[in-house]
C-alpha atoms as a PDB file:
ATOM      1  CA  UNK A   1      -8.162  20.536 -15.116  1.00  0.00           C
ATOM      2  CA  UNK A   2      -5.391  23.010 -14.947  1.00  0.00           C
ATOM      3  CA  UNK A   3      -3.936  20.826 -12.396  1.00  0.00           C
ATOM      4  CA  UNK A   4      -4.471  17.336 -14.154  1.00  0.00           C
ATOM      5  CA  UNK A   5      -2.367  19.213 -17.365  1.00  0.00           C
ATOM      6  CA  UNK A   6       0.427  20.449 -15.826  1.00  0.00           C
ATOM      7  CA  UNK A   7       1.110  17.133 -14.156  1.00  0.00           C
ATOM      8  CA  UNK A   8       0.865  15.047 -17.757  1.00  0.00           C
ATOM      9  CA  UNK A   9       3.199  17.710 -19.180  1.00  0.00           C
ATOM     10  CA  UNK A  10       5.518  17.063 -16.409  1.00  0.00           C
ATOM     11  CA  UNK A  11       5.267  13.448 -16.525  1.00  0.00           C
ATOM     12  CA  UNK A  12       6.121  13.965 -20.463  1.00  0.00           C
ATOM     13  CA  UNK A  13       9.315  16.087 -19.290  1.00  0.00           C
ATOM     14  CA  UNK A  14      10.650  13.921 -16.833  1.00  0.00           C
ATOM     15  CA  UNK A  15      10.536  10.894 -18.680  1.00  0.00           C
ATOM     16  CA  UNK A  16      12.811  12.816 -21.077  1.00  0.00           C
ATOM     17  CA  UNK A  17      15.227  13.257 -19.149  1.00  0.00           C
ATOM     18  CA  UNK A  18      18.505  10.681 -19.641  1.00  0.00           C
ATOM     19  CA  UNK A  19      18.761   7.921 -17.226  1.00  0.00           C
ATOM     20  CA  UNK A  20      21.592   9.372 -15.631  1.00  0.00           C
ATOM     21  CA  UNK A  21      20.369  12.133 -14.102  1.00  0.00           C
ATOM     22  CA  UNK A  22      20.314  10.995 -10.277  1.00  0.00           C
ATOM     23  CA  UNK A  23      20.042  12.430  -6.687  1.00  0.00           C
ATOM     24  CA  UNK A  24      23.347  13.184  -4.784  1.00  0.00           C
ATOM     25  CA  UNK A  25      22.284  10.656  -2.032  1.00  0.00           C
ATOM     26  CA  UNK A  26      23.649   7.918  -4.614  1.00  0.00           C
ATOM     27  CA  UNK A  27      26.848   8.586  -3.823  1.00  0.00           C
ATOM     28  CA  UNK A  28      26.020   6.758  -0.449  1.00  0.00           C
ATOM     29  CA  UNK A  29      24.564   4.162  -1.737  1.00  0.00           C
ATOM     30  CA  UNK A  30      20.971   4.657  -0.906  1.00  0.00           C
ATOM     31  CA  UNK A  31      18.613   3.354  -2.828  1.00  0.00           C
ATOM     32  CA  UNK A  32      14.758   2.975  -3.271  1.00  0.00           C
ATOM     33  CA  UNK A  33      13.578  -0.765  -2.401  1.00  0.00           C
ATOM     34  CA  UNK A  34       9.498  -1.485  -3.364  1.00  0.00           C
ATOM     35  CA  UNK A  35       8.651  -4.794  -3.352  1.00  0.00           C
ATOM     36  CA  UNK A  36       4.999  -6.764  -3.754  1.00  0.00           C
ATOM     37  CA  UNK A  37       3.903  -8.118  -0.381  1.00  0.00           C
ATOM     38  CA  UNK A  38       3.339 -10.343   1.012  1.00  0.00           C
ATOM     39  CA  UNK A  39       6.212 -11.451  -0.552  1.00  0.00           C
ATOM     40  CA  UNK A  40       4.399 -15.091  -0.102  1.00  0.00           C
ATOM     41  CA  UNK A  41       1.414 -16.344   0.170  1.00  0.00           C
ATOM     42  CA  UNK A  42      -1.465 -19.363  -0.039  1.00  0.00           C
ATOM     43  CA  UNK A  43      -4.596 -18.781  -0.736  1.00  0.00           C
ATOM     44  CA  UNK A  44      -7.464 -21.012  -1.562  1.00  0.00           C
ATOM     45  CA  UNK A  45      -9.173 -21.965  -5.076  1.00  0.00           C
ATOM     46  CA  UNK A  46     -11.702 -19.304  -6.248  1.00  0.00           C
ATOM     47  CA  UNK A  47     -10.396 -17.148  -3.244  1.00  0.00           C
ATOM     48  CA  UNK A  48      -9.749 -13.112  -3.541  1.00  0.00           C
ATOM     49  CA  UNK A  49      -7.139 -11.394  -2.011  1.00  0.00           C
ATOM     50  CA  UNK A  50      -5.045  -8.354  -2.106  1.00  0.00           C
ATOM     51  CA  UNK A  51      -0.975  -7.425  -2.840  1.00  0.00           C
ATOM     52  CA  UNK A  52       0.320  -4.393  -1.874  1.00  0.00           C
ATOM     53  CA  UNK A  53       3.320  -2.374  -3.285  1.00  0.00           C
ATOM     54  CA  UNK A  54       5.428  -1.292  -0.519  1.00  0.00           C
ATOM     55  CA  UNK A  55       8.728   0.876  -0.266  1.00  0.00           C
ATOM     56  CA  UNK A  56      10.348  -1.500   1.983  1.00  0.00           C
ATOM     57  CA  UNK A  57      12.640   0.915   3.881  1.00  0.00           C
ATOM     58  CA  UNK A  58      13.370   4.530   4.223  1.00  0.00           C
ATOM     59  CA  UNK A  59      16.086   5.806   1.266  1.00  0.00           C
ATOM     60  CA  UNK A  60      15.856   7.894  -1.585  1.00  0.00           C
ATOM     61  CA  UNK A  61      13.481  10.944  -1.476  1.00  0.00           C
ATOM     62  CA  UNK A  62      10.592  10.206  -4.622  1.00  0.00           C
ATOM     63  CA  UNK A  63       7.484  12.123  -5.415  1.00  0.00           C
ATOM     64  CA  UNK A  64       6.587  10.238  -7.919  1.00  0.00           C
ATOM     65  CA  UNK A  65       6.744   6.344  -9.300  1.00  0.00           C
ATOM     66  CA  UNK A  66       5.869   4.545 -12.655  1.00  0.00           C
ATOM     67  CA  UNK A  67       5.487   1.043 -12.674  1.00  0.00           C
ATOM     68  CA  UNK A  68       4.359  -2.134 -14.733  1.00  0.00           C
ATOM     69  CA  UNK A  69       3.338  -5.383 -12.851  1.00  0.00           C
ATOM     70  CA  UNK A  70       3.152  -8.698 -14.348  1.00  0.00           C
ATOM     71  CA  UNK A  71       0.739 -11.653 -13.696  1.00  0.00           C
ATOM     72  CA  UNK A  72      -0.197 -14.860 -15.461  1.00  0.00           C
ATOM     73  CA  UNK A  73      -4.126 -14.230 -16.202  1.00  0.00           C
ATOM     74  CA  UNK A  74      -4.424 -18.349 -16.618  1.00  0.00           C
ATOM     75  CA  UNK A  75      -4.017 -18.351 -13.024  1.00  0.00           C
ATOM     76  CA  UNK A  76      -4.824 -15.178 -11.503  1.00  0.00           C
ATOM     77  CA  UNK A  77      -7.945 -12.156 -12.933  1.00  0.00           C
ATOM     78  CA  UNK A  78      -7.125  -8.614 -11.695  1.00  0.00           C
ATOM     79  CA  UNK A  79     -10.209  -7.288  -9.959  1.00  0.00           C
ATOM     80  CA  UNK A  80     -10.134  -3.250 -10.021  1.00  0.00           C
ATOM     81  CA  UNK A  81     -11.243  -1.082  -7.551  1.00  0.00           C
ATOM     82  CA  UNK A  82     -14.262   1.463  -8.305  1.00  0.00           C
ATOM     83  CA  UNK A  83     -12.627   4.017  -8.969  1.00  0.00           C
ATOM     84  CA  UNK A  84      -9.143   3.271  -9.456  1.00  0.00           C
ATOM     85  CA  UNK A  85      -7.962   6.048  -7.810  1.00  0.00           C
ATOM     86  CA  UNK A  86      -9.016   4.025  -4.594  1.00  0.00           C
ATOM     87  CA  UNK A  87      -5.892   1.161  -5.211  1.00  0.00           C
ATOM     88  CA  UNK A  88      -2.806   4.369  -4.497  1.00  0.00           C
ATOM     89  CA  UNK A  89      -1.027   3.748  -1.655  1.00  0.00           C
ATOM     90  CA  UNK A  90      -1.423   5.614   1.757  1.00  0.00           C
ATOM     91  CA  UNK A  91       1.617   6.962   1.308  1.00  0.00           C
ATOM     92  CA  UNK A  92       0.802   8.664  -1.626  1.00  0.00           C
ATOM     93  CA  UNK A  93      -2.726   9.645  -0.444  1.00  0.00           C
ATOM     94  CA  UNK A  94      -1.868  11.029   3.014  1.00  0.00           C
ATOM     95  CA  UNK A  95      -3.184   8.458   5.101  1.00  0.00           C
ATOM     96  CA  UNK A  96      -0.398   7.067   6.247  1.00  0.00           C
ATOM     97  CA  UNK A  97       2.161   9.782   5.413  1.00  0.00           C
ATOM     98  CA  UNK A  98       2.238  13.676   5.689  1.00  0.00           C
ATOM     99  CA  UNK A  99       1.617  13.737   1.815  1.00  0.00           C
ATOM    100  CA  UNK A 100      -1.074  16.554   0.605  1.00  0.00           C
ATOM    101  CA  UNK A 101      -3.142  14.333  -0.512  1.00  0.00           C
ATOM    102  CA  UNK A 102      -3.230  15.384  -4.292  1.00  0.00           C
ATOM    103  CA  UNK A 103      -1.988  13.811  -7.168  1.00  0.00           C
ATOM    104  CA  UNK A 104      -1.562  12.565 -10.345  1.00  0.00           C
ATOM    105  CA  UNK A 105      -3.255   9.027 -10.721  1.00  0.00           C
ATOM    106  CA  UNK A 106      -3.186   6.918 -13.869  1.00  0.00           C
ATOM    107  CA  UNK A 107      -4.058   3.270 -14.294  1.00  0.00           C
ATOM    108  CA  UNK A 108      -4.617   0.939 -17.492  1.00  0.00           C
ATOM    109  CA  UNK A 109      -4.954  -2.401 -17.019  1.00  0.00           C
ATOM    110  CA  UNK A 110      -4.346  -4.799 -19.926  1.00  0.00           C
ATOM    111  CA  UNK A 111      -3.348  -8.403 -20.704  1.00  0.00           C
ATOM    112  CA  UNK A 112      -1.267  -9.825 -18.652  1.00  0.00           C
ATOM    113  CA  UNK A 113      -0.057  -6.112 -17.088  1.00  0.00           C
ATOM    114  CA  UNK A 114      -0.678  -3.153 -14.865  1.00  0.00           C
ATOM    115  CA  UNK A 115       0.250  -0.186 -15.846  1.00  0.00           C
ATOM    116  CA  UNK A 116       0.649   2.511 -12.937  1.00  0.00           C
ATOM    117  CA  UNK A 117       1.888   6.067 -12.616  1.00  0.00           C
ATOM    118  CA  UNK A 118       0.916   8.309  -9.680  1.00  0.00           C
ATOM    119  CA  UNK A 119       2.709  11.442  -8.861  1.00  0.00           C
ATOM    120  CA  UNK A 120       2.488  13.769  -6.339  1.00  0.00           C
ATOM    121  CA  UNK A 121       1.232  17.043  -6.591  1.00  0.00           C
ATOM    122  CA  UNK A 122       2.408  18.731  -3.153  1.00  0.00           C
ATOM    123  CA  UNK A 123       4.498  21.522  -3.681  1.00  0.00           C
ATOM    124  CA  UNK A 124       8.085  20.801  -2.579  1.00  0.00           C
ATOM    125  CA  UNK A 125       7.354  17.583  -0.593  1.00  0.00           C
ATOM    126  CA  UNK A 126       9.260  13.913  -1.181  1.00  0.00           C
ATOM    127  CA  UNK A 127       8.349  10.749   0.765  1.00  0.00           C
ATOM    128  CA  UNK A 128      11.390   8.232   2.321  1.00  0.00           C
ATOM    129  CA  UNK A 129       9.287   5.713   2.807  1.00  0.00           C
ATOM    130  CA  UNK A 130       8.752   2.556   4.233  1.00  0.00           C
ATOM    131  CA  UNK A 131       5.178   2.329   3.732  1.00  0.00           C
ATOM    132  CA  UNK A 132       2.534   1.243   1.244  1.00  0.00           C
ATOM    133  CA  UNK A 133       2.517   3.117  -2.299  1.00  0.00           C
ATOM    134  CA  UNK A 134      -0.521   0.845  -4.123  1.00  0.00           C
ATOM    135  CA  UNK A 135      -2.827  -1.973  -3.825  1.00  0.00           C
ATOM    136  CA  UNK A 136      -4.087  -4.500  -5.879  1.00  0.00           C
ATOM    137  CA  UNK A 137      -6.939  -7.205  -5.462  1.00  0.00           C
ATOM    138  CA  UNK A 138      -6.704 -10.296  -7.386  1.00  0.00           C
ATOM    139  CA  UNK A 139      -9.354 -13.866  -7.665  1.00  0.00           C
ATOM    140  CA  UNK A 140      -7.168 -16.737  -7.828  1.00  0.00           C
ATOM    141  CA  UNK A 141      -8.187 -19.902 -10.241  1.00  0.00           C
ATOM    142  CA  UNK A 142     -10.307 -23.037  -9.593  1.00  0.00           C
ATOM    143  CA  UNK A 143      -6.791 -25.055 -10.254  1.00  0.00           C
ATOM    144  CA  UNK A 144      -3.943 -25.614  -7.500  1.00  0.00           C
ATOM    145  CA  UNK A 145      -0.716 -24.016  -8.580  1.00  0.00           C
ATOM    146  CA  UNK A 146       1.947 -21.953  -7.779  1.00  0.00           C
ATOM    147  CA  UNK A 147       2.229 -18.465  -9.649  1.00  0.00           C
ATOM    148  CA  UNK A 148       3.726 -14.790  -9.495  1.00  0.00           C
ATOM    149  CA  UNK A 149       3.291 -11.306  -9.499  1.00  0.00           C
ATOM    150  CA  UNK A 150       6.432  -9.445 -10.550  1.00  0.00           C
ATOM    151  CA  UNK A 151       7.484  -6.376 -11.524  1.00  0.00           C
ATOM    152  CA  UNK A 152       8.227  -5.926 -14.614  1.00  0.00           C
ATOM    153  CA  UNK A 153       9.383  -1.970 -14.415  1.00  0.00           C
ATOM    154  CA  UNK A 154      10.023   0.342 -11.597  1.00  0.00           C
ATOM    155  CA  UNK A 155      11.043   3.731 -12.174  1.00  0.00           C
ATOM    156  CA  UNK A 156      10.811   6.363  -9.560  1.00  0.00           C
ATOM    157  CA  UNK A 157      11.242  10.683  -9.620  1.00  0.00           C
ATOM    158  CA  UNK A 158      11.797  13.309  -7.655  1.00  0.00           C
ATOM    159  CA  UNK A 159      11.185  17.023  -9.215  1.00  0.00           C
ATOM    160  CA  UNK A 160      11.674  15.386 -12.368  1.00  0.00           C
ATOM    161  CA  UNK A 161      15.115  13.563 -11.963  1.00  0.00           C
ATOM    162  CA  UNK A 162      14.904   9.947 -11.889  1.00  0.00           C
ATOM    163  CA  UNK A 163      15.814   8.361  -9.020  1.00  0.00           C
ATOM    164  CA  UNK A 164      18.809   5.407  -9.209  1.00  0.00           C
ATOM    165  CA  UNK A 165      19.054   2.792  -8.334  1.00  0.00           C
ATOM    166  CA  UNK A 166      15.972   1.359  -7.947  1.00  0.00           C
ATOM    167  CA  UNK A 167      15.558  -2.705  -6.362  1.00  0.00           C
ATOM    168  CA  UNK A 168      12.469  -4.766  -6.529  1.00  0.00           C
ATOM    169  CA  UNK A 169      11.371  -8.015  -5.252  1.00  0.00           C
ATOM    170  CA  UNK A 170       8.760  -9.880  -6.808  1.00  0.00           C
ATOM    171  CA  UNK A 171       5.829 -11.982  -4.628  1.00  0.00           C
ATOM    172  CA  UNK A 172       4.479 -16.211  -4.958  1.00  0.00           C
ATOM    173  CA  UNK A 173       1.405 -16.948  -4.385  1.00  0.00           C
ATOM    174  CA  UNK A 174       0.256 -20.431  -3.484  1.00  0.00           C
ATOM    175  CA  UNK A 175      -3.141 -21.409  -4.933  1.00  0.00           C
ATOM    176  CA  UNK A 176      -4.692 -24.656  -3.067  1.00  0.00           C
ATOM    177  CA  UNK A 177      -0.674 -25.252  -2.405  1.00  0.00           C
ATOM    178  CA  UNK A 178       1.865 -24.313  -0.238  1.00  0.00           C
ATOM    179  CA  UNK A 179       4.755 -21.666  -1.098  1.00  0.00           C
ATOM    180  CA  UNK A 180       7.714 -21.392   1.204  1.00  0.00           C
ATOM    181  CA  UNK A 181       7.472 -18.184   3.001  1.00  0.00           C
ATOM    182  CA  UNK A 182      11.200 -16.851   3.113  1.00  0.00           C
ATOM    183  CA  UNK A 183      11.557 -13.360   3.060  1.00  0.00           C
ATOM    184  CA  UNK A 184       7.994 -13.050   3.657  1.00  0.00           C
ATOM    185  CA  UNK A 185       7.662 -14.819   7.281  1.00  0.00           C
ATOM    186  CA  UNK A 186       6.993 -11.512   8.521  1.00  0.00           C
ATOM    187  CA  UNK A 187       4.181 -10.449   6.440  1.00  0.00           C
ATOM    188  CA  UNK A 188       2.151 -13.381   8.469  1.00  0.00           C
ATOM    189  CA  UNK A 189       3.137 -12.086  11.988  1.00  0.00           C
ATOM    190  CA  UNK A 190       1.083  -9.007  12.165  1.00  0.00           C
ATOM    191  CA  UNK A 191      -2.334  -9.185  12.914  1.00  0.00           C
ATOM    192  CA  UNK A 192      -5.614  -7.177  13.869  1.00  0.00           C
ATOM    193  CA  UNK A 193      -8.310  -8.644  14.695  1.00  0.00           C
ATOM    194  CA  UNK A 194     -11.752  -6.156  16.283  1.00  0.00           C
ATOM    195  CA  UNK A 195     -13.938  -7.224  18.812  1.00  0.00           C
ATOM    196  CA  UNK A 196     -16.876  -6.917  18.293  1.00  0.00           C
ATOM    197  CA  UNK A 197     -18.010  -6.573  15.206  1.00  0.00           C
ATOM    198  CA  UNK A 198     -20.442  -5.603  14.566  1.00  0.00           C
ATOM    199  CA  UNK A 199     -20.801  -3.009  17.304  1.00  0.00           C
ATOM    200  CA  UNK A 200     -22.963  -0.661  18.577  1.00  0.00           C
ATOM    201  CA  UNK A 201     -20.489   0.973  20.560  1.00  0.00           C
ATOM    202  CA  UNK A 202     -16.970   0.867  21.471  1.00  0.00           C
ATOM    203  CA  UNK A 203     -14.508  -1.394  19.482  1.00  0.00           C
ATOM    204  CA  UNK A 204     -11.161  -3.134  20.988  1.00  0.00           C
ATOM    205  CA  UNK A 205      -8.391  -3.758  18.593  1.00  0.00           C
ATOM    206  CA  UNK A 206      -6.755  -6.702  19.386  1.00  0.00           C
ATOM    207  CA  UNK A 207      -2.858  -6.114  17.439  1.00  0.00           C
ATOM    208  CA  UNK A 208      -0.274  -8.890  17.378  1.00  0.00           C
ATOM    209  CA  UNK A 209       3.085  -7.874  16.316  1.00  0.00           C
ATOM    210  CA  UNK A 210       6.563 -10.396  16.672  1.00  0.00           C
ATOM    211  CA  UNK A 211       8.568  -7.221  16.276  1.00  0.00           C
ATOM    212  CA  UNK A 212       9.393  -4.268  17.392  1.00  0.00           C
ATOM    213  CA  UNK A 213       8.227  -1.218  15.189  1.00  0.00           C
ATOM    214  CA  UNK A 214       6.300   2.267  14.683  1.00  0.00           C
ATOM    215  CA  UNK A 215       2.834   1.129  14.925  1.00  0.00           C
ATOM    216  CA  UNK A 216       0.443   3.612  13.612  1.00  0.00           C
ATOM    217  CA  UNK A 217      -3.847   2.456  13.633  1.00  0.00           C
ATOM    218  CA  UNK A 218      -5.988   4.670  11.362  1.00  0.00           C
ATOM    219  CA  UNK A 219      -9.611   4.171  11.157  1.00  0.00           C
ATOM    220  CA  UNK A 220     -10.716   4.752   6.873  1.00  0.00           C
ATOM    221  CA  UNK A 221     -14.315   5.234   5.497  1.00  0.00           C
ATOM    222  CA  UNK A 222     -14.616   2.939   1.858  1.00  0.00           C
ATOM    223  CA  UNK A 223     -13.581   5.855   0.109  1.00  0.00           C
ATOM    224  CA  UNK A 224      -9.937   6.667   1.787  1.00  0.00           C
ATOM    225  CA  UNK A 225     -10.753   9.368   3.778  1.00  0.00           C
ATOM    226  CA  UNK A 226      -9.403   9.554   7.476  1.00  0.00           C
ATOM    227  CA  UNK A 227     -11.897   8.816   9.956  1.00  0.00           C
ATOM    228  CA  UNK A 228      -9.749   8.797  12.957  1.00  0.00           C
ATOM    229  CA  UNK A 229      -6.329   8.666  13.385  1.00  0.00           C
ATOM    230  CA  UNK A 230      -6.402   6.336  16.861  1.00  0.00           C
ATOM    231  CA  UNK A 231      -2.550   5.773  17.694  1.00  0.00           C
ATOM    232  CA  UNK A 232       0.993   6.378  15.965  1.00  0.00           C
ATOM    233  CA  UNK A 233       4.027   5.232  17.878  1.00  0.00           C
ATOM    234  CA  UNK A 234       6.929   2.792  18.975  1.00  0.00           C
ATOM    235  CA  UNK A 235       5.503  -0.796  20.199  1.00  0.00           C
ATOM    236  CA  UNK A 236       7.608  -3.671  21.382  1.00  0.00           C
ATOM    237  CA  UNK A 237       6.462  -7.095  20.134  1.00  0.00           C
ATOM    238  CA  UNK A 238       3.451  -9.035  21.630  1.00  0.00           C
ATOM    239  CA  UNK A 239       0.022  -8.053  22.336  1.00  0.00           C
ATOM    240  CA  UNK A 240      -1.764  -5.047  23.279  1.00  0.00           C
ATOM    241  CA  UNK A 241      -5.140  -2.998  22.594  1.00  0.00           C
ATOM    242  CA  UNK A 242      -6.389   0.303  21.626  1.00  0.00           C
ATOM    243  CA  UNK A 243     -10.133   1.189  22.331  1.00  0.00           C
ATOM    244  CA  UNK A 244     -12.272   3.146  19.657  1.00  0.00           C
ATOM    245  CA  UNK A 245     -15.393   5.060  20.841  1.00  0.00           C
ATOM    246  CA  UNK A 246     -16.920   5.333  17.580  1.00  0.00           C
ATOM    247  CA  UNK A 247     -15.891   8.960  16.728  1.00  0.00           C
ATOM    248  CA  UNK A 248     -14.092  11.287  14.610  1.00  0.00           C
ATOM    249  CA  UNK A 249     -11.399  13.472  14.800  1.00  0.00           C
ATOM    250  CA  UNK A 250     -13.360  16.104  16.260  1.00  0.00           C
ATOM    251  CA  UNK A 251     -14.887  14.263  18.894  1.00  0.00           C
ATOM    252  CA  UNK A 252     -18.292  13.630  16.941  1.00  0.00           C
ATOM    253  CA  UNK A 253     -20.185  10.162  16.370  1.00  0.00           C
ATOM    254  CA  UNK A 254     -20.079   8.466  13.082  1.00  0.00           C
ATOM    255  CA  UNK A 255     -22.591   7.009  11.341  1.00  0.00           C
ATOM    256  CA  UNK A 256     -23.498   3.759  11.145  1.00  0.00           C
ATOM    257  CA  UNK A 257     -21.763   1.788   8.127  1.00  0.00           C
ATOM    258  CA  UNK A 258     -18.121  -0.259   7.159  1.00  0.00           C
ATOM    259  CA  UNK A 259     -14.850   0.792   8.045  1.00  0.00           C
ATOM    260  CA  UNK A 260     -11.942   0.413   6.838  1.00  0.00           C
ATOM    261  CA  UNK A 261      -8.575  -0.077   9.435  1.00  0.00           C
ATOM    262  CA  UNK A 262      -5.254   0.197   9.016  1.00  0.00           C
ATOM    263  CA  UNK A 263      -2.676  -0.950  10.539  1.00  0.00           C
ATOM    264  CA  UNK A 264       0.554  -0.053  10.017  1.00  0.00           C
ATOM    265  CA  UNK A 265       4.140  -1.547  11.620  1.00  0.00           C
ATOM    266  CA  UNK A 266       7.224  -0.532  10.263  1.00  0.00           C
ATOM    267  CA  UNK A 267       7.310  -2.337   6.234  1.00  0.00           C
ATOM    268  CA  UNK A 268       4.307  -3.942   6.929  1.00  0.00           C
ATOM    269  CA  UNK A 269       0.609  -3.163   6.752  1.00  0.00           C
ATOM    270  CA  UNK A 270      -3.150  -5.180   7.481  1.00  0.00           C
ATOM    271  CA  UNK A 271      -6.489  -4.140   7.112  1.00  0.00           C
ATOM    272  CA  UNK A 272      -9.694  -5.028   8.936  1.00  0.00           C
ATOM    273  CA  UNK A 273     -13.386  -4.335   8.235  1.00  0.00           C
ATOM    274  CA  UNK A 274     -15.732  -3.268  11.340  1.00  0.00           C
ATOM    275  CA  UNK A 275     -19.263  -2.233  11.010  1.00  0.00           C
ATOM    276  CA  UNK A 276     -20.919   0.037  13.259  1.00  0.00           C
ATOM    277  CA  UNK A 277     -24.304  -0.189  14.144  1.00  0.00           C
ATOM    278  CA  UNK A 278     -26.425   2.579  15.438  1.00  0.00           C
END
């Protein structure tokens, strides 16, 4: 409780503080870039899927971000996560970064608007980025049409200084259409795919990549927590595989149940589901 105050009063305090209070780094012209992706996509009527907010590329140090995304509810319904606190990013949560783990989380969700502020409560730590900083999952409608989810405000922090500038792109989304992919042809060239699943013992990850990048594969249980942390490191594009035996960190079995990976390549990040049978 002590914990959950301290960070609201220093929420209060650094939005306070006048716009132009900004990091030396500016000078350079660094800048944070977070941008919803895929930045396009085509889904089906009736079909659910998932957006993520992503720092697109290492710049400004932040420990903290507000933001306010936009959607049109005739065509798309947000669906929230249970609890909330599940939709922060792996950057923020640790999972994908060297973040403590604790933070700040508030979410409100209302109209046609997300309202999202998460802050980090690791004492003298700042993420670069790239990487993932929340998640949303959306239903699309029964009618074809093209629509958007934008940001409407972005404003991120570091001990309490806001951090300028601050660029964002916004994401289409095809429903029973098609939206020209642009910037977002990568987004569909990374793939991971297990086999088999289910299992009742080891799992191959099959991981498809057209570019070179970092590659890090982190097995999740459904509520966030690192299972297994099963490879971080440069890969050249193409194909390859990486084995999982079906235990922990520590070298001991899991239990039977769904999994949650995570894969990670430079900007860009996919998920699969496995289930393990015992």
């Amino acid at each position: 409780m002590v914990a959950r105050r301290v960070a609201r009063a220093w929420m209060r305090w650094s939005l306070a503080l006048p716009l132009l209070l900004v990091t030396p780094a500016l000078v350079r012209g660094q800048s944070v870039q977070v941008g919803v992706l895929p930045a396009a996509q085509n889904v089906a009527v009736d079909a659910e899927f998932d957006v993520e907010l992503n720092v697109t590329q290492a710049g400004l140090a932040f420990n903290a971000f507000e933001a306010t995304i936009s959607y049109d509810p005739a065509a798309l319904t947000f669906m929230p996560s249970a609890p909330t606190s599940l939709q922060q990013g792996c950057l923020m949560t640790g999972t994908c970064s060297a973040a403590c783990g604790n933070t700040f989380h508030h979410f409100t969700a209302a109209g046609d608007s997300l309202v999202i502020s998460d802050v980090l409560l690791c004492d003298q730590f700042s993420l670069t980025g790239p990487g993932q900083i929340y998640k949303l999952h959306f239903k699309a409608a029964g009618t074809a049409q093209t629509t958007h989810v934008r940001f409407r405000r972005a404003s991120f922090y570091n001990a309490g200084l806001f951090v300028n500038p601050v660029t964002t792109a916004d994401a289409s989304i095809g429903i029973g259409t098609t939206v020209g992919v642009g910037d977002g042809r990568a987004s569909h060239a990374l793939s991971l795919r297990a086999e088999p699943n289910p299992a009742s013992g080891p799992i191959s990850f099959a991981i498809e990549a057209d570019a070179p990048a970092v590659q890090r594969l982190v097995v999740l249980d459904l509520s966030g927590r690192v299972v297994r942390r099963l490879s971080e490191g440069w890969q050249t594009s193409g194909g390859h595989r990486i084995a999982w035996d079906g235990t922990d960190g520590a070298g001991a079995r899991v239990p039977a149940g769904v999994y949650l990976v995570t894969l990670q390549a430079g900007t860009r990040v996919v998920h699969t589901r496995v289930a393990l049978l015992r």
